[in-house]
Protein backbone atom coordinates (compact mmCIF):
# COMPACT_ATOMS: atom_id res chain seq x y z
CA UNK A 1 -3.52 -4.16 20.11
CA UNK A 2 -0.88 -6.84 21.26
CA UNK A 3 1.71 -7.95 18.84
CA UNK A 4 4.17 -10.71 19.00
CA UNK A 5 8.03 -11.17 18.56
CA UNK A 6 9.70 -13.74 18.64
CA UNK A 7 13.28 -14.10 19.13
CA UNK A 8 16.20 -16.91 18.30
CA UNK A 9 19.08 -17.99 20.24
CA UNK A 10 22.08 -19.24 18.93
CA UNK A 11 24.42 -22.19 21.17
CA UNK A 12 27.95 -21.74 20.16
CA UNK A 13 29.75 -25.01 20.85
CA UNK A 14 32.73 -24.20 23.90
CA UNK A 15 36.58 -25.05 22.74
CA UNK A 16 37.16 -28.78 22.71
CA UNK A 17 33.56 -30.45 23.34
CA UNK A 18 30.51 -31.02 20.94
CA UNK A 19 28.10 -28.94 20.92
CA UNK A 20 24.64 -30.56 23.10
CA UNK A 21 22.18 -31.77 20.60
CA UNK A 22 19.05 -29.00 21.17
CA UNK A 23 15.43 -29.13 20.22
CA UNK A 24 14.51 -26.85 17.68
CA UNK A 25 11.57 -24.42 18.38
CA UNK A 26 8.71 -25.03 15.72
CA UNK A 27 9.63 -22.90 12.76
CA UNK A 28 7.72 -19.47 12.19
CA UNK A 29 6.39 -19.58 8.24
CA UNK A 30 9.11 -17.12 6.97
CA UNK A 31 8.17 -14.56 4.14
CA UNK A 32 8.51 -15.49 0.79
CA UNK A 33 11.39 -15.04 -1.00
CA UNK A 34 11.93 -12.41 -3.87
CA UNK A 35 13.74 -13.83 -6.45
CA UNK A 36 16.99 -11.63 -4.78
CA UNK A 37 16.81 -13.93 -2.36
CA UNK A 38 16.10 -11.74 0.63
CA UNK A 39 12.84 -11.69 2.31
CA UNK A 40 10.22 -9.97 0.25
CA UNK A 41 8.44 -7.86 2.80
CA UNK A 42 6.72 -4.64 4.02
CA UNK A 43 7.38 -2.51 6.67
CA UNK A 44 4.39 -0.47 8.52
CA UNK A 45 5.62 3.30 8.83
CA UNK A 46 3.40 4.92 11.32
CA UNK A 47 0.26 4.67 13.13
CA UNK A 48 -1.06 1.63 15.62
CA UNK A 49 1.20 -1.03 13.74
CA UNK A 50 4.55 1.27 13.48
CA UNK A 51 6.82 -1.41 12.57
CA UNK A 52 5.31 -4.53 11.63
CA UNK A 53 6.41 -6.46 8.83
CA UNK A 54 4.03 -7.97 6.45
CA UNK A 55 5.21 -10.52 4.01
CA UNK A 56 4.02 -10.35 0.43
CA UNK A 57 3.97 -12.20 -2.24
CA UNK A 58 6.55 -12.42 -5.11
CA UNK A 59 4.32 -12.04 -8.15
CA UNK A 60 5.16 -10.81 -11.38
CA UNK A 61 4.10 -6.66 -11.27
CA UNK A 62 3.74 -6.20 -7.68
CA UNK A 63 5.90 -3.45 -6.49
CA UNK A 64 5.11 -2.15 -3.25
CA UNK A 65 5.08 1.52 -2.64
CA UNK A 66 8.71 1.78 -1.03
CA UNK A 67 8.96 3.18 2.30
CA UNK A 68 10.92 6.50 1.85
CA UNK A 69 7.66 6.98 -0.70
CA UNK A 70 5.25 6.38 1.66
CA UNK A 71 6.82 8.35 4.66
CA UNK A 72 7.01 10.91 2.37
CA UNK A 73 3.29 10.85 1.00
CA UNK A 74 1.76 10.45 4.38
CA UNK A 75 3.61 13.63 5.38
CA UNK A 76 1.90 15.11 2.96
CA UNK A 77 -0.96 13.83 4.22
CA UNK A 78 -0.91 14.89 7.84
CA UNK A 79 0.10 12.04 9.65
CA UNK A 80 -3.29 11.31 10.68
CA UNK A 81 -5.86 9.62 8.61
CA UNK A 82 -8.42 9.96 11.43
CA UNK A 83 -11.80 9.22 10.32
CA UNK A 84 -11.11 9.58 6.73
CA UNK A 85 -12.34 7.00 4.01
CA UNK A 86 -9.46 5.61 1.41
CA UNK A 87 -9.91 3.82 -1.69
CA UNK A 88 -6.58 1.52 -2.47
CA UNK A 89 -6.67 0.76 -6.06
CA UNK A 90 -4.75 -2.46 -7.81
CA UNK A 91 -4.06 -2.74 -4.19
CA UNK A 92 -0.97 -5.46 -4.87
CA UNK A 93 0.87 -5.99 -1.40
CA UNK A 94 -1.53 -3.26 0.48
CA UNK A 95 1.41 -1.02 1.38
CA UNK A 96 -0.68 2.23 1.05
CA UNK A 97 -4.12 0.51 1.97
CA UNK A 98 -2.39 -0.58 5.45
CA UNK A 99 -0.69 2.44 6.11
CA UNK A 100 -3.72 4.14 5.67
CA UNK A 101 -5.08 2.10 8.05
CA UNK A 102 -2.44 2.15 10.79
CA UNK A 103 -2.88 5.99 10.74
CA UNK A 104 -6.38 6.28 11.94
CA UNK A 105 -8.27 6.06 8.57
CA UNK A 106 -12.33 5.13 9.61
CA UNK A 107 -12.77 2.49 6.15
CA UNK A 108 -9.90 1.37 3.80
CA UNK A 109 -11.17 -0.65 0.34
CA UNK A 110 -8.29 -2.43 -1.05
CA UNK A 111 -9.38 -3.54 -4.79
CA UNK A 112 -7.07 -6.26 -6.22
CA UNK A 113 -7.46 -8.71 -8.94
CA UNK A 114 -4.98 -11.13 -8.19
CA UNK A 115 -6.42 -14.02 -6.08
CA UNK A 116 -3.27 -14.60 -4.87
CA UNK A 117 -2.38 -11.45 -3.89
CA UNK A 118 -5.49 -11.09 -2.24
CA UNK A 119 -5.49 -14.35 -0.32
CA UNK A 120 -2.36 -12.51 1.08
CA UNK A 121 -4.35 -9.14 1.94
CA UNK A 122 -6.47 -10.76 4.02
CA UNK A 123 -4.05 -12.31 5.78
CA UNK A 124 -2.46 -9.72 6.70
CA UNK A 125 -5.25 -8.18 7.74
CA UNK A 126 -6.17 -10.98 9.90
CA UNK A 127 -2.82 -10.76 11.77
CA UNK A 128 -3.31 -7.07 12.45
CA UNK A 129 -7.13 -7.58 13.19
CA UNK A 130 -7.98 -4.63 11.15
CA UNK A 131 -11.40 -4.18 11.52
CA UNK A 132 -11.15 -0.91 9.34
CA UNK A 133 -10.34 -2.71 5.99
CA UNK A 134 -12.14 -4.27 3.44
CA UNK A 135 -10.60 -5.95 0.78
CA UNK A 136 -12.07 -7.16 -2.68
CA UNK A 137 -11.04 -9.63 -5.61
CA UNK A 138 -12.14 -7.78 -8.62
CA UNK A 139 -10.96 -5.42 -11.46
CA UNK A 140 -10.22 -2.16 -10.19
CA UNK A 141 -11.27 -0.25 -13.44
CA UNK A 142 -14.80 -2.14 -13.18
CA UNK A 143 -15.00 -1.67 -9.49
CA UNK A 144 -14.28 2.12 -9.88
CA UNK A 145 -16.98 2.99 -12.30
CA UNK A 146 -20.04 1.02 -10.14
CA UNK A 147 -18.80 3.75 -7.12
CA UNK A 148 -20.68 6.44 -5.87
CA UNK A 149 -18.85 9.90 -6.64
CA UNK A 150 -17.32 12.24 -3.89
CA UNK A 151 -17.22 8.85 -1.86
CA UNK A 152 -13.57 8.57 -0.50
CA UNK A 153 -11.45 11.58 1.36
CA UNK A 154 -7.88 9.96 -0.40
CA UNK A 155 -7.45 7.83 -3.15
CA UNK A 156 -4.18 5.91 -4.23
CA UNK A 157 -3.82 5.21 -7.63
CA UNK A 158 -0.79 2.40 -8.67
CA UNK A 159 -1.61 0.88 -11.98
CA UNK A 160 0.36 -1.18 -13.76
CA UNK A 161 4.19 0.55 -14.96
CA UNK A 162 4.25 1.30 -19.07
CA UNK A 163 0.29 0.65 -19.37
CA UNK A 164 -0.88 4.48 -20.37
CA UNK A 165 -4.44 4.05 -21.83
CA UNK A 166 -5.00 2.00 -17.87
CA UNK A 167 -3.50 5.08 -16.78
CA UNK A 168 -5.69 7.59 -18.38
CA UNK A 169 -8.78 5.21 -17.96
CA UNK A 170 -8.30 5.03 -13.89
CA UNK A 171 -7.31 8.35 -13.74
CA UNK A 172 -10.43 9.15 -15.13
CA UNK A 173 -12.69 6.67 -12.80
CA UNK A 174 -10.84 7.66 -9.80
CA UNK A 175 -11.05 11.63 -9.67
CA UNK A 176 -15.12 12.05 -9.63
CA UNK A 177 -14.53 9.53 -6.53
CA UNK A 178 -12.63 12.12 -4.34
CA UNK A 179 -14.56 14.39 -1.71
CA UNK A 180 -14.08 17.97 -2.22
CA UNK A 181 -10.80 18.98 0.27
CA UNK A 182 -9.87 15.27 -0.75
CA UNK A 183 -6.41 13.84 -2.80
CA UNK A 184 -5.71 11.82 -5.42
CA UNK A 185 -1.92 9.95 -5.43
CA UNK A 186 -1.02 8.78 -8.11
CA UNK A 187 2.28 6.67 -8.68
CA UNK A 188 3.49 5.90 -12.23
CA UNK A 189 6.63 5.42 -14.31
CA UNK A 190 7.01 8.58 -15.73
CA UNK A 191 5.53 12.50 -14.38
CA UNK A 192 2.06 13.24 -14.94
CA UNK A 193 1.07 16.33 -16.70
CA UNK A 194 -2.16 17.48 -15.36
CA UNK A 195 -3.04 19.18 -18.67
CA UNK A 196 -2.67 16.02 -20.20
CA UNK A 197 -5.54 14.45 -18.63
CA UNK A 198 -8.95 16.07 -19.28
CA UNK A 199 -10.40 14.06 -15.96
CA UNK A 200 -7.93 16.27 -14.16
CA UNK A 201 -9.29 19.68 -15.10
CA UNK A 202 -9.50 21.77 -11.95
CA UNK A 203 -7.04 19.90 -10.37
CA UNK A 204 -3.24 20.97 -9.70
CA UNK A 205 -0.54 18.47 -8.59
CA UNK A 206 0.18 19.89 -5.06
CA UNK A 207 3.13 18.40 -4.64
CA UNK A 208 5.54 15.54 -6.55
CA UNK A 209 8.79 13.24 -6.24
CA UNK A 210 10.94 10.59 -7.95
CA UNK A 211 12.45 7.33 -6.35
CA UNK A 212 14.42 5.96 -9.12
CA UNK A 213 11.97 4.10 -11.61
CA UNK A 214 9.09 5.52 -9.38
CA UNK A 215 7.28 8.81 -9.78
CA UNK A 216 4.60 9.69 -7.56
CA UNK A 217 2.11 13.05 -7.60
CA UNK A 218 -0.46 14.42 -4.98
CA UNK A 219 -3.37 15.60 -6.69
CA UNK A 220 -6.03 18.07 -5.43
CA UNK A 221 -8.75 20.98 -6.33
CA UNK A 222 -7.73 24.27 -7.77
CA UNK A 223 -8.83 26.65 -4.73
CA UNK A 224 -9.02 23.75 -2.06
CA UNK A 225 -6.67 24.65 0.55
């Protein structure tokens, strides 16, 4: 798949003289700005688009996965999402959904109900031509109950920060939806007790981390290796 780059010079005026008056190259559209001021962006990790930026939006909520998280997740995962089905979620910026996607993964859904944020989505995913991605405007909770069980190999799971009853309520939707051998990731603001959850029943946390206000938990199967 062929990417772009494009690169800037710089004239620096010589001792003495005034600096030639240059042409400008047409401006690239520049990612928009978090309110830090820097550009508010996502970086691919691995896979076909190792690398690439992707600008998202800066909307009240959105926080995308950062990347020491995901690195660390999709180590977890193997790597390689080859021919695997993924269900993204309250997708937001897509972080997981496109990572998925870089690595191999056969369909990625991205569920979002901001039609801004998803006006974004897709066009990211038409700059990366991902053919592998589908992307929907709708709520996720709604969404989640009209699928078919045992339908997706991983699911990510990123509801809203401080909203528990969500929480519970997607955790609940989301687990019948994952194969057997599957995982369930789940990100939220503080650790999940599996025990607390009776949707989780037969499931352990496999493995777990914290990156500061984020905590995030692999989910699968008692006795699935």
């Amino acid at each position: 798949m062929s990417r772009s780059s494009i690169t800037r010079s710089l004239l620096s005026a010589r001792p003495g003289r005034e600096s030639p008056k240059v042409r400008e190259p047409a401006k690239v559209r520049e990612p928009t700005l978090s309110r830090g001021g820097k550009p508010h962006s996502i970086r691919i990790i691995g896979g076909d688009w190792k690398r690439t930026p992707l600008p998202v939006l800066d909307l009240d909520g959105l926080r995308p996965t950062p990347d020491r998280v995901r690195e660390t997740l999709f180590n977890w995962l193997g790597q390689e999402l080859d021919g695997q089905r993924c269900l993204d979620l309250f997708a937001g910026s897509g972080a997981l959904g496109f990572e998925a996607a870089s690595r191999g993964a056969e369909r990625v859904l991205m569920v979002e109900r901001s039609g801004r944020a998803v006006a974004q989505l897709k066009a990211n995913q038409t700059r990366l031509a991902a053919k592998n991605i589908e992307i929907v405007e709708a709520d996720a909770l709604r969404l989640a109950a009209g699928l078919a069980p045992n339908s997706f190999d991983v699911v990510f799971l990123d509801p809203p920060f401080a909203d528990q009853p969500m929480l519970e309520r997607a955790i609940a939707l989301a687990a019948p939806l994952v194969t057997p051998g599957g995982a369930l990731y789940v990100e939220s603001g503080e650790a999940i007790e599996v025990a607390a959850y009776p949707a989780l029943e037969g499931w352990r946390i496999d493995r777990e981390g914290k990156a500061g206000a984020v905590r995030y938990h692999l989910l699968r199967r008692e006795n699935e290796e």
